[in-house]
C-alpha atoms as a PDB file:
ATOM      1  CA  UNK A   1       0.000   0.000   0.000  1.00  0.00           C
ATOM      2  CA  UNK A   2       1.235   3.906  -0.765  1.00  0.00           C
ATOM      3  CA  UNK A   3       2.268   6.162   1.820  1.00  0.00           C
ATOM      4  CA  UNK A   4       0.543   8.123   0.323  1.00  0.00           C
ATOM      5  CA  UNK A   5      -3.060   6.989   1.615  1.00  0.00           C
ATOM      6  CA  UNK A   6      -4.206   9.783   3.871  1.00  0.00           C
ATOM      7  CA  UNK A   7      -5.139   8.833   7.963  1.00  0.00           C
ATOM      8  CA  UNK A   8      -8.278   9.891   9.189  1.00  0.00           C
ATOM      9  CA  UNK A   9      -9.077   9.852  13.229  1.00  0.00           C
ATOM     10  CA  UNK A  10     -12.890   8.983  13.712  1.00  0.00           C
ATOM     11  CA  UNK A  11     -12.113  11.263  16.949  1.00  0.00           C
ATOM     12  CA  UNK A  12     -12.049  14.510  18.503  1.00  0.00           C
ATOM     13  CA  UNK A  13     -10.169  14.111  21.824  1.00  0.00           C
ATOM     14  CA  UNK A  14      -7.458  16.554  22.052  1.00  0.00           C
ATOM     15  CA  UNK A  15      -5.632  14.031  24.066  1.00  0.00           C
ATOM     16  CA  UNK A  16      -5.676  11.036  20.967  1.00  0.00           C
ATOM     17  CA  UNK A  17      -4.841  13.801  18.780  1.00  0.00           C
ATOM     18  CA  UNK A  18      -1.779  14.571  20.851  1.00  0.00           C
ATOM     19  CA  UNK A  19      -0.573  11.776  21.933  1.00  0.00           C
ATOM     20  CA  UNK A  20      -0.269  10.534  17.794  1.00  0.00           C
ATOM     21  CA  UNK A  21       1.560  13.574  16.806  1.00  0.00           C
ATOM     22  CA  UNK A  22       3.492  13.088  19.792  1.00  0.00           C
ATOM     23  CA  UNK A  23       4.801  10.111  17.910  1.00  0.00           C
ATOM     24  CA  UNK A  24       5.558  11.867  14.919  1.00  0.00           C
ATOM     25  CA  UNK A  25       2.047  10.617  12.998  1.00  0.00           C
ATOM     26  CA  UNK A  26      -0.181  13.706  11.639  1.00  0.00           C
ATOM     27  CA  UNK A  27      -4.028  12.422  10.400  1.00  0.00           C
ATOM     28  CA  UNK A  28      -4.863  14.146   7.631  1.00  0.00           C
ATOM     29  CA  UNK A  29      -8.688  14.745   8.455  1.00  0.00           C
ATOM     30  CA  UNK A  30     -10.018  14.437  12.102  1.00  0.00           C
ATOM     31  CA  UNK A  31     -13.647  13.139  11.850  1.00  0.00           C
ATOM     32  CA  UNK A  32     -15.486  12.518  15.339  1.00  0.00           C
ATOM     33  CA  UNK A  33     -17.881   9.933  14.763  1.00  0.00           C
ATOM     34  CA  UNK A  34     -21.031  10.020  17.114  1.00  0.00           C
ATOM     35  CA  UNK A  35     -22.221   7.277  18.493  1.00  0.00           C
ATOM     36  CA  UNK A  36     -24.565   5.656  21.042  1.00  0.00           C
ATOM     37  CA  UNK A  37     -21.854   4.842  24.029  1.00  0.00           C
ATOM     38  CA  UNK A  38     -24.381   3.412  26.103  1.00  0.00           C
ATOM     39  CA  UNK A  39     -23.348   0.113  27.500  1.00  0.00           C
ATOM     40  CA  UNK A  40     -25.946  -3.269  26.738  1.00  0.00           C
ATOM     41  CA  UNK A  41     -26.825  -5.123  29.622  1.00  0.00           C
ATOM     42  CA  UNK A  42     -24.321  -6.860  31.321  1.00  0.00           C
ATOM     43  CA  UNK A  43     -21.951  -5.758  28.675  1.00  0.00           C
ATOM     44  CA  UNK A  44     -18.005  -6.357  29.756  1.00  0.00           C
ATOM     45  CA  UNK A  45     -16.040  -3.447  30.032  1.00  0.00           C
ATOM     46  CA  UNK A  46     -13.486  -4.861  27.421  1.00  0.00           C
ATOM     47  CA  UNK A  47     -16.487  -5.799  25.209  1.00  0.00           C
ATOM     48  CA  UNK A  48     -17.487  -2.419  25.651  1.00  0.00           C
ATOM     49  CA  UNK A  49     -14.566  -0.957  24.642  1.00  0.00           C
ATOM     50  CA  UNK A  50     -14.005  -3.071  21.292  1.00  0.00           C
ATOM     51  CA  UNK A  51     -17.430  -2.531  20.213  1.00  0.00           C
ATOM     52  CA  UNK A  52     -17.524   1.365  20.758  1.00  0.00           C
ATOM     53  CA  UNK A  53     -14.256   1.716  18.556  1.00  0.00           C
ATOM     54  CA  UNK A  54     -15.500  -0.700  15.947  1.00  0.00           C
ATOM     55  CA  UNK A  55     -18.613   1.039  15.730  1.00  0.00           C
ATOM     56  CA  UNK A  56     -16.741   4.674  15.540  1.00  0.00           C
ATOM     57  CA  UNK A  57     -14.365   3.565  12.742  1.00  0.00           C
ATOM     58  CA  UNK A  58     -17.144   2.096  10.325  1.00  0.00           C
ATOM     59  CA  UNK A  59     -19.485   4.993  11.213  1.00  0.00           C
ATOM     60  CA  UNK A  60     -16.320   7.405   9.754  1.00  0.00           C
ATOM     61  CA  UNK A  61     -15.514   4.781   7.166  1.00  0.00           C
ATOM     62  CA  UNK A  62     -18.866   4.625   5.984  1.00  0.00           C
ATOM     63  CA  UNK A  63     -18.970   8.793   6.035  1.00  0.00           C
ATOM     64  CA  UNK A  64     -15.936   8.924   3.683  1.00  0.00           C
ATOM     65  CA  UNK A  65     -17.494   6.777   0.816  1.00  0.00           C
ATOM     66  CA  UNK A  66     -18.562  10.414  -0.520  1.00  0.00           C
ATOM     67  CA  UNK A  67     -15.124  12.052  -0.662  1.00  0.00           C
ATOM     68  CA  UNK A  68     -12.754  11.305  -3.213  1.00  0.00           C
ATOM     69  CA  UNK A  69      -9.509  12.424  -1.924  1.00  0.00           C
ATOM     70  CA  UNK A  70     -10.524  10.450   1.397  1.00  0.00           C
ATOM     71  CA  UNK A  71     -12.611   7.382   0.820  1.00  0.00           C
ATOM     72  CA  UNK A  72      -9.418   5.116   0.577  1.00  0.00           C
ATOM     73  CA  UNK A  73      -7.703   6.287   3.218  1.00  0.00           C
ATOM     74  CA  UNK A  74      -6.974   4.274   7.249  1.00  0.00           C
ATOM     75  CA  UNK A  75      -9.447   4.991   9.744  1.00  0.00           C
ATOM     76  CA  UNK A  76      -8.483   5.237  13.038  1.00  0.00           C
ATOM     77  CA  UNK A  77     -10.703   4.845  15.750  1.00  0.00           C
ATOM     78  CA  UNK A  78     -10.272   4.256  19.722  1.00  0.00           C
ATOM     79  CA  UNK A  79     -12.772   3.853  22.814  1.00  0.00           C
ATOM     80  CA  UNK A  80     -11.293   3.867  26.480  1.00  0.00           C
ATOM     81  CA  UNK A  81     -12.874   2.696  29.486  1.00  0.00           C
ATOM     82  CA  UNK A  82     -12.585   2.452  33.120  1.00  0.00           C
ATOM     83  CA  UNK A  83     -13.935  -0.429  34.985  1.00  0.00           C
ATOM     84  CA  UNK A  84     -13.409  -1.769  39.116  1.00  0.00           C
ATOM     85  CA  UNK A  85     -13.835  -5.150  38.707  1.00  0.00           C
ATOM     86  CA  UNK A  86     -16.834  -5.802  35.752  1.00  0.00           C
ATOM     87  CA  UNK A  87     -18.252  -2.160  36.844  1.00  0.00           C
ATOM     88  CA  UNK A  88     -18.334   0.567  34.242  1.00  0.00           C
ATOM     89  CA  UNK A  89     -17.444   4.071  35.491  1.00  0.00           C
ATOM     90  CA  UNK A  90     -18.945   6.893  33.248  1.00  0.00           C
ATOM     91  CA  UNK A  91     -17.306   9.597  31.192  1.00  0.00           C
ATOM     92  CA  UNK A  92     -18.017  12.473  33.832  1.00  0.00           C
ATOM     93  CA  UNK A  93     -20.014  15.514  32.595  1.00  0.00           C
ATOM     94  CA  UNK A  94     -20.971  16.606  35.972  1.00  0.00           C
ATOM     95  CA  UNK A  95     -19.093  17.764  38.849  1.00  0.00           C
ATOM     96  CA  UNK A  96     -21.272  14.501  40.412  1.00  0.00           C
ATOM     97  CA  UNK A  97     -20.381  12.391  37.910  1.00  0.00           C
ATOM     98  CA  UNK A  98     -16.392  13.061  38.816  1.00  0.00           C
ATOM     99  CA  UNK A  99     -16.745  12.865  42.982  1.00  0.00           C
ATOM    100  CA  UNK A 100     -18.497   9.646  42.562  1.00  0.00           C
ATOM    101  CA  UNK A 101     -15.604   8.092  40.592  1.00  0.00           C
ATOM    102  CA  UNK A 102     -12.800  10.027  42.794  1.00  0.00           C
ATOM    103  CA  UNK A 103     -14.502   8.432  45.591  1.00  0.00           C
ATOM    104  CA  UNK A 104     -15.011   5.097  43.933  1.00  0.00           C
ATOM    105  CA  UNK A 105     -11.392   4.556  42.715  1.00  0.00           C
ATOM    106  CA  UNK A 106     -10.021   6.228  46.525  1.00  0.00           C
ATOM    107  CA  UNK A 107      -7.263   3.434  47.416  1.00  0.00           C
ATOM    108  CA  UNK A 108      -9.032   0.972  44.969  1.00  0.00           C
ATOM    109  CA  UNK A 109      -7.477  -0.790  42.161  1.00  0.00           C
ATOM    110  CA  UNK A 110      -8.816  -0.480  38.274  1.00  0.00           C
ATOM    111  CA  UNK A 111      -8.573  -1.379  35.027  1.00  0.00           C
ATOM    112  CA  UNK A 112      -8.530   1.227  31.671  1.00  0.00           C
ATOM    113  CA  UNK A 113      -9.198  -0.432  28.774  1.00  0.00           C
ATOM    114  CA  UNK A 114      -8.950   1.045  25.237  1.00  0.00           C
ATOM    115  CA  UNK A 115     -10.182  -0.842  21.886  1.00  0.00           C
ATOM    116  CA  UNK A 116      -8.618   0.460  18.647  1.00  0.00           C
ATOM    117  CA  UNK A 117      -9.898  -0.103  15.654  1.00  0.00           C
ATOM    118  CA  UNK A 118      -8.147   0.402  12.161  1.00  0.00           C
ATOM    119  CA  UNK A 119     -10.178  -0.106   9.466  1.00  0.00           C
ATOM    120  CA  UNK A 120      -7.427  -0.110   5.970  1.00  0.00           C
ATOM    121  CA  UNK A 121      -8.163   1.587   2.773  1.00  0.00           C
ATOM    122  CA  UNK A 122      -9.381  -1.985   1.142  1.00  0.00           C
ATOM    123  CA  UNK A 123     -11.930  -2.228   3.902  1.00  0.00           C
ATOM    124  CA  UNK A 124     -10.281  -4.965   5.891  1.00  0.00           C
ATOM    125  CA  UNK A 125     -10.682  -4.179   9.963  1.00  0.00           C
ATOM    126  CA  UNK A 126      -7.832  -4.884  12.338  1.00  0.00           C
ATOM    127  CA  UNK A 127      -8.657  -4.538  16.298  1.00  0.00           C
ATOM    128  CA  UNK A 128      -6.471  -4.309  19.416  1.00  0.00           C
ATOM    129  CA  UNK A 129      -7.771  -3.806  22.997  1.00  0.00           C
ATOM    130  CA  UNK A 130      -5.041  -2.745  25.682  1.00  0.00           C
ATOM    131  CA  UNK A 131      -5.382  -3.349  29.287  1.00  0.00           C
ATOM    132  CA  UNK A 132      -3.533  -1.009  31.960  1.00  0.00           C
ATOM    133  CA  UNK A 133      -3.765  -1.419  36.010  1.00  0.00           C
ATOM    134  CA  UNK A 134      -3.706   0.941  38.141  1.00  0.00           C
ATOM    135  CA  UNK A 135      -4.122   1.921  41.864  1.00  0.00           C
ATOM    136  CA  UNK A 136      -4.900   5.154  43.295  1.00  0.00           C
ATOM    137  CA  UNK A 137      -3.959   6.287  46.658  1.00  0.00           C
ATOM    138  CA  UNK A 138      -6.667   7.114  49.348  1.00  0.00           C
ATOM    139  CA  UNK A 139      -7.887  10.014  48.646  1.00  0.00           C
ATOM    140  CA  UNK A 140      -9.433  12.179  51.211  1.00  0.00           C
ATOM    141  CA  UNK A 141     -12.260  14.230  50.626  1.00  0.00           C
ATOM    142  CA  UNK A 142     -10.506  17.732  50.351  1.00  0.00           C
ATOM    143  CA  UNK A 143      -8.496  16.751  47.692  1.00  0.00           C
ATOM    144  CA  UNK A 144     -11.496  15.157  45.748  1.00  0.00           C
ATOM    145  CA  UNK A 145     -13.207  18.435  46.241  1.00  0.00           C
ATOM    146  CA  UNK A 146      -9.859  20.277  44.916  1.00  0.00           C
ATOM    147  CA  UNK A 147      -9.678  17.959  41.769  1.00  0.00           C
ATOM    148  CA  UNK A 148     -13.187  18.415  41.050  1.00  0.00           C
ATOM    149  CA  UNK A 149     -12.673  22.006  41.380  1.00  0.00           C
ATOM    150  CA  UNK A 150     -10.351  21.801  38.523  1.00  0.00           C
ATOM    151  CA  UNK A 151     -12.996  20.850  36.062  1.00  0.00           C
ATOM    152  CA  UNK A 152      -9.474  18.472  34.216  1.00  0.00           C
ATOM    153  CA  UNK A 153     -11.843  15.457  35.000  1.00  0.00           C
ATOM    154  CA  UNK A 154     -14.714  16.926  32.404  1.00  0.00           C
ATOM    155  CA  UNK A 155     -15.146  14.336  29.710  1.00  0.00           C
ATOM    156  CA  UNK A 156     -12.754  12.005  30.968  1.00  0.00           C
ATOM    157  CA  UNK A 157     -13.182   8.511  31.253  1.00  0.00           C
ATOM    158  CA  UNK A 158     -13.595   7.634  35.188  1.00  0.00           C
ATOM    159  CA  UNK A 159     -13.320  11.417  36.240  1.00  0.00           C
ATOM    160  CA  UNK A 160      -9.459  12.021  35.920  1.00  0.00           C
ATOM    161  CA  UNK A 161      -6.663  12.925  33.611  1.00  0.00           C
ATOM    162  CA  UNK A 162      -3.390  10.747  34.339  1.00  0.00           C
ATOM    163  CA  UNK A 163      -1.701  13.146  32.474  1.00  0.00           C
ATOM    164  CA  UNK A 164      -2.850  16.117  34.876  1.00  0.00           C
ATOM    165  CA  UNK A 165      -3.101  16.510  38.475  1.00  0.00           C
ATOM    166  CA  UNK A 166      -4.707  13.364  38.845  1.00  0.00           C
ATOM    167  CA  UNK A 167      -1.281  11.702  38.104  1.00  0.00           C
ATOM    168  CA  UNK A 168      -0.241  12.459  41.925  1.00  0.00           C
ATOM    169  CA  UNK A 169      -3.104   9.790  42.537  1.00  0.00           C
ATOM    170  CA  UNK A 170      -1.294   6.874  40.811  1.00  0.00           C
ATOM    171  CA  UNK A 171       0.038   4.006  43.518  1.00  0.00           C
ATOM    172  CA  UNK A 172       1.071   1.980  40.776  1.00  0.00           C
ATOM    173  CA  UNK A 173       0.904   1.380  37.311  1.00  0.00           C
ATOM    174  CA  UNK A 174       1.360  -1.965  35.399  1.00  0.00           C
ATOM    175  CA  UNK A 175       0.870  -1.651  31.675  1.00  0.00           C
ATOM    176  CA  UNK A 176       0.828   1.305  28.826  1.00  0.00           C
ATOM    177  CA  UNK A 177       0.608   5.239  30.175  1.00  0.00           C
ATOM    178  CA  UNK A 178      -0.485   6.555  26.983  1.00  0.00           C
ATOM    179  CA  UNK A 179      -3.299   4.133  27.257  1.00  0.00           C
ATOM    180  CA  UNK A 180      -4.651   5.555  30.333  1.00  0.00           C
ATOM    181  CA  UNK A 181      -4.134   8.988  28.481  1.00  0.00           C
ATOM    182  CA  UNK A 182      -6.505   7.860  26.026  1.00  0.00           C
ATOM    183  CA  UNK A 183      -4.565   5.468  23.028  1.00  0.00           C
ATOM    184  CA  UNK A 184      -1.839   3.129  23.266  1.00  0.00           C
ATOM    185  CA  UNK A 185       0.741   4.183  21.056  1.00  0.00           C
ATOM    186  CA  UNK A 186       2.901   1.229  20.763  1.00  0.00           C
ATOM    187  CA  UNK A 187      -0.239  -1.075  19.332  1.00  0.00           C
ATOM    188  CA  UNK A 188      -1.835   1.662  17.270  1.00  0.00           C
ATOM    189  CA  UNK A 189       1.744   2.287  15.611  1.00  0.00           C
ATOM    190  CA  UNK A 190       2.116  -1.479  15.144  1.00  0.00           C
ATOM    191  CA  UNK A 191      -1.482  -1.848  13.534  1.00  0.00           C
ATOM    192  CA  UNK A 192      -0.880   0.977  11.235  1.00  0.00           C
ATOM    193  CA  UNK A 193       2.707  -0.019  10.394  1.00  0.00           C
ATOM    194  CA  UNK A 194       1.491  -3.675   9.723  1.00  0.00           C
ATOM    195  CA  UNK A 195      -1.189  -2.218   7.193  1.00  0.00           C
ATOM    196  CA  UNK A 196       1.559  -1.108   5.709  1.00  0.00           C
ATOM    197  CA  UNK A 197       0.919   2.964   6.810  1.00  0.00           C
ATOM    198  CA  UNK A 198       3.992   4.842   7.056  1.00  0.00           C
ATOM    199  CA  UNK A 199       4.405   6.209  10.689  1.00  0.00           C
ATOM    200  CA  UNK A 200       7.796   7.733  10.461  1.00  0.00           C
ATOM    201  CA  UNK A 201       6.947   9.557   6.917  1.00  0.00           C
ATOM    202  CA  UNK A 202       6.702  13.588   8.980  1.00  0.00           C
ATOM    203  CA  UNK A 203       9.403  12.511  11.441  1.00  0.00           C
ATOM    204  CA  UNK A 204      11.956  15.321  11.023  1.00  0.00           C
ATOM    205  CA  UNK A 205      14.837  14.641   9.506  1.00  0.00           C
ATOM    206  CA  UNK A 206      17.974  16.578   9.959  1.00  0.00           C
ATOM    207  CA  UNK A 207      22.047  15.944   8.744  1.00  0.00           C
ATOM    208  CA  UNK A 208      24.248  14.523  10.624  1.00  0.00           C
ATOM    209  CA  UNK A 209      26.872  16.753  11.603  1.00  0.00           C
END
């Protein structure tokens, strides 16, 4: 396949966006695709987060059939969840929504999951779901008030950004950080290097002195 096949990221998060060009890959076109994140019934987390990132990258595949210069081009698509133990915690909106996962994950172990899906420019899908532990110290109420009064948690997947304040939180970690960030680089560089995408094409490239 060309290098020349454009990348399109069936996302809007700032943080996917910046954690790809922080590995030196620039999509071309950055196309959130809406979808119904509710989970079914009894739904696994890891389920949960294969499904929502299959479902993201066909609903932007499907919405590129229309444009020339991008209807054979990758689709990139991720979903990232946070579970304790088989139980879901939401994507807070509301100041409620983050003080009940602060004080659910307080001196708790959990689980982040994030599917990727990458859907090639012949149509053929390729999935990966990562797994990341990690334990938060106890946190006492002040400092759930304090984080919470930082608004970083707003849209986040169980109420906190590792990559902000919330990092002081982190025990331990076991697995990928930029998975807990929001996409595993190491996998989603593999899939799209083994689709034959070229990752390093806008690396920099300077003379050796």
């Amino acid at each position: 396949m060309s290098s020349s096949h454009k990348l399109v990221l069936a996302s809007g998060s700032p943080r996917r966006i910046e954690l790809l060009q922080q590995a030196g890959i620039e999509p071309d076109r950055i196309l959130p695709a809406d979808i119904d994140e509710t989970p079914q019934r009894a739904e696994h987390p890891r389920s949960l987060a294969k499904r929502l990132s299959k479902e993201k990258a066909e609903k932007a595949f499907t919405l590129l059939q229309d444009e020339a210069e991008l209807e054979r081009g990758y689709v990139l698509a991720a979903d990232t969840v946070v579970a304790v133990g088989r139980r879901i915690l939401p994507k807070a909106e509301t100041s409620e929504d983050a003080a009940f996962c602060l004080q659910l994950l307080s001196g708790r172990s959990h689980r982040v999951y994030t599917g990727v899906c990458l859907i090639t420019p012949s149509g053929k899908q390729r999935q990966r779901l990562v797994e990341t532990r990690v334990r938060f110290k106890r946190l006492p109420r002040i400092e759930i008030d304090r984080y919470v009064a930082s608004g970083e948690w707003r849209g986040k997947a169980g109420g906190y950004g590792v990559q902000g304040l919330a990092g002081a939180f982190v025990v331990k970690m076991t697995g990928s950080y930029s998975n807990i960030v929001g996409l595993p680089l190491f996998e989603t560089a593999a899939l799209l290097d083994g689709e034959g995408f070229d990752t390093h094409r806008n690396w920099p490239a300077r003379a050796l002195s």
